[in-house]
Structures are given as structure tokens and as C-alpha cells.
C-alpha atoms as a PDB file:
ATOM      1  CA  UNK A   1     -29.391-103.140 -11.120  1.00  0.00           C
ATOM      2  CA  UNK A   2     -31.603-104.716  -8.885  1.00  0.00           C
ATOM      3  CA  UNK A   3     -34.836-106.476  -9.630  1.00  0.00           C
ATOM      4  CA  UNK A   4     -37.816-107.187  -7.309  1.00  0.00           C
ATOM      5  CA  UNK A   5     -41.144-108.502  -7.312  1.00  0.00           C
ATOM      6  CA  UNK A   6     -44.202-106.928  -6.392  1.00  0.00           C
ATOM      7  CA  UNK A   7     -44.496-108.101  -3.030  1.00  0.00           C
ATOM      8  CA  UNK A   8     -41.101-107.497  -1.928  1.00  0.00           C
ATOM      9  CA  UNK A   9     -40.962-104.102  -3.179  1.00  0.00           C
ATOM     10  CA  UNK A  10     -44.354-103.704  -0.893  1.00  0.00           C
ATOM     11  CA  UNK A  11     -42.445-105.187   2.337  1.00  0.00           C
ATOM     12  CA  UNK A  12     -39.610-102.805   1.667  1.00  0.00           C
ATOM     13  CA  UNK A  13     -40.348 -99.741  -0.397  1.00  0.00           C
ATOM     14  CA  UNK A  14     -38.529 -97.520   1.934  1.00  0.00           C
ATOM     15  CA  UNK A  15     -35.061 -99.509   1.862  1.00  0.00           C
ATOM     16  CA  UNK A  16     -35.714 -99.458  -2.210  1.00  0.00           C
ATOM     17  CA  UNK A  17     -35.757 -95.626  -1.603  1.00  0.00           C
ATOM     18  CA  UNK A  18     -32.819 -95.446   0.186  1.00  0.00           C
ATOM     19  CA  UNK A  19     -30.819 -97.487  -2.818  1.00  0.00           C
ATOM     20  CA  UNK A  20     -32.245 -95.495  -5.347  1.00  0.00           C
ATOM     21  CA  UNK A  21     -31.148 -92.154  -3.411  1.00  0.00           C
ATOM     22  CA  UNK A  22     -27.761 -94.066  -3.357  1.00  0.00           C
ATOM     23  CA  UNK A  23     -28.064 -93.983  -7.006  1.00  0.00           C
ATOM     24  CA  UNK A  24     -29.101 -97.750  -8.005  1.00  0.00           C
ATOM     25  CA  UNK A  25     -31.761 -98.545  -9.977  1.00  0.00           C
ATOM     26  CA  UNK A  26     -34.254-100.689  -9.708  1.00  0.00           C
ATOM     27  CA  UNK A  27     -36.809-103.168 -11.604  1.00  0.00           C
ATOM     28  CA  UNK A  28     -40.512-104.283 -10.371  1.00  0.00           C
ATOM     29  CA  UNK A  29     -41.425-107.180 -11.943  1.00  0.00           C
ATOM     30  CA  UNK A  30     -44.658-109.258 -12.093  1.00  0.00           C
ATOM     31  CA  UNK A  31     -44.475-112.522 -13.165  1.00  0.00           C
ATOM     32  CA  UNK A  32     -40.840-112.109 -14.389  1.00  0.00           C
ATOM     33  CA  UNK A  33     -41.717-109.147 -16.086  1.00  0.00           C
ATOM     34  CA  UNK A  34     -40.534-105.663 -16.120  1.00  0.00           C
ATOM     35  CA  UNK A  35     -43.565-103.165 -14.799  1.00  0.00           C
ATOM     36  CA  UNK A  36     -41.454-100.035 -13.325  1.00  0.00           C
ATOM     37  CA  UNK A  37     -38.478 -99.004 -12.892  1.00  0.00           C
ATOM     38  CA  UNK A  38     -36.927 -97.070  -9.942  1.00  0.00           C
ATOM     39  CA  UNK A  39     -33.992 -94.730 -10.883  1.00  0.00           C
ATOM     40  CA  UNK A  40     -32.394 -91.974  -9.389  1.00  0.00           C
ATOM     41  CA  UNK A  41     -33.017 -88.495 -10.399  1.00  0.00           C
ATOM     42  CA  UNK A  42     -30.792 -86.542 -12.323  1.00  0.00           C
ATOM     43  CA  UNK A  43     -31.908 -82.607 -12.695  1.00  0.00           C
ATOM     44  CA  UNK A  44     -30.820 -81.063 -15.424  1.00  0.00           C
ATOM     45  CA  UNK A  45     -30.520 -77.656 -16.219  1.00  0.00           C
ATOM     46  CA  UNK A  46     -32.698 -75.604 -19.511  1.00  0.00           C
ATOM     47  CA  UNK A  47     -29.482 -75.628 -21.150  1.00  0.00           C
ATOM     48  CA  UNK A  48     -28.515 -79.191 -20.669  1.00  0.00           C
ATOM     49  CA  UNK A  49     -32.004 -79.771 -21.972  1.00  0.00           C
ATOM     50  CA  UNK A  50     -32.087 -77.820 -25.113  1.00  0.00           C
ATOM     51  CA  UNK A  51     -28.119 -77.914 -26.050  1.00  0.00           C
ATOM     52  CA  UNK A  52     -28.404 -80.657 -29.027  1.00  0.00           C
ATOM     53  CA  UNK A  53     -31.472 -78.310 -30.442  1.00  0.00           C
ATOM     54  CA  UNK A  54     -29.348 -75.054 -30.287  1.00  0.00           C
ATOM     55  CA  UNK A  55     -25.702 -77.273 -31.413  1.00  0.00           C
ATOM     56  CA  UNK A  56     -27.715 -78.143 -34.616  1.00  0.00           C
ATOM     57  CA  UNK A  57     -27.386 -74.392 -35.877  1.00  0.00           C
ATOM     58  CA  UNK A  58     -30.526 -74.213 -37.756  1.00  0.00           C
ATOM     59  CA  UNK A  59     -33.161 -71.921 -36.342  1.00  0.00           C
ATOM     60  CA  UNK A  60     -36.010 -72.644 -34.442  1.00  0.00           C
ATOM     61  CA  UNK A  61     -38.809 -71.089 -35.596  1.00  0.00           C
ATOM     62  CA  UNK A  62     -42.234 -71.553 -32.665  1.00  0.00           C
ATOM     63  CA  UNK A  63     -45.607 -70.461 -33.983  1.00  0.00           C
ATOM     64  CA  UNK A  64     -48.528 -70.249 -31.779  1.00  0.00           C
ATOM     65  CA  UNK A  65     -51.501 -71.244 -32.604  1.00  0.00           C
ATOM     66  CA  UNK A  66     -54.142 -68.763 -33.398  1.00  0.00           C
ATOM     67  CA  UNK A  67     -56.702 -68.200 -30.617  1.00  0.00           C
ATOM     68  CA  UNK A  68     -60.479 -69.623 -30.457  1.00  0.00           C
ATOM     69  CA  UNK A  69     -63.120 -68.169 -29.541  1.00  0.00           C
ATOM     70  CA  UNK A  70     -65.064 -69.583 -26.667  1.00  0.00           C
ATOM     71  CA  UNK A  71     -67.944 -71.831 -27.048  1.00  0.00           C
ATOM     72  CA  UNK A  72     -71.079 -70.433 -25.781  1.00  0.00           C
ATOM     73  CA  UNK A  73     -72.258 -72.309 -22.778  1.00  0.00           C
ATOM     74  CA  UNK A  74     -75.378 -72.523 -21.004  1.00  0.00           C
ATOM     75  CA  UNK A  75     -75.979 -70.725 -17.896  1.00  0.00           C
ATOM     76  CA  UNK A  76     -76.815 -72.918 -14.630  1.00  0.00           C
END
């Protein structure tokens, strides 16, 4: 992992790219502190996403809200 100040990521965002593509990740700091992080993306599919929820064996139960009515507005 890689860390970087502010101005060096500035100077050479598109070389930061390129190691985050390579799948490093890396910090932006101010000051010595931890603003961002850079870090490669990992898709994931629906399933992937919702697989602890649907392992858990309990049902799921979604209720949608009931609707509003609009507010009346005035006309312009």
C-alpha cells in the first residue's frame, strides 16, 4: 500500500491510476493523515452481494411504503 500526499498525487494522478488498475491501493494524506483512498475495483455480481442475506435462511420480508399524495403547488 502506497501512501502519498496531496501534491504528489496532483503531479501524478495518472501513474496512481495505472497502479491502482494494477491492483494496489493507495492512501492521500494531508498532513500525515489519511483523506482518500484509491483501490481497485472489484464488481461483484447480485448474488455475491446478497448471498450472506439468503445463507441466513430466514425470510426476507420488503414492505413498501404506502403512497402520498402530492402536495398542492402553486401554479407559475
Amino acid at each position: 500500500m502506497r501512501s502519498v500526499q496531496i501534491t504528489e498525487a496532483k503531479a501524478h494522478f495518472s501513474g496512481l491510476l495505472a497502479a491502482v488498475e494494477a491492483g494496489e491501493t493507495v492512501l492521500i494524506m494531508r498532513r500525515n493523515q489519511v483523506i482518500a483512498r484509491l483501490v481497485p475495483d472489484t464488481p461483484i455480481m447480485a448474488a455475491e452481494a446478497f448471498a450472506q442475506l439468503w445463507n441466513d435462511g430466514e425470510s426476507i420480508d420488503f414492505i413498501a411504503p404506502t403512497d402520498v399524495r402530492p402536495e398542492p403547488v402553486e401554479p407559475l
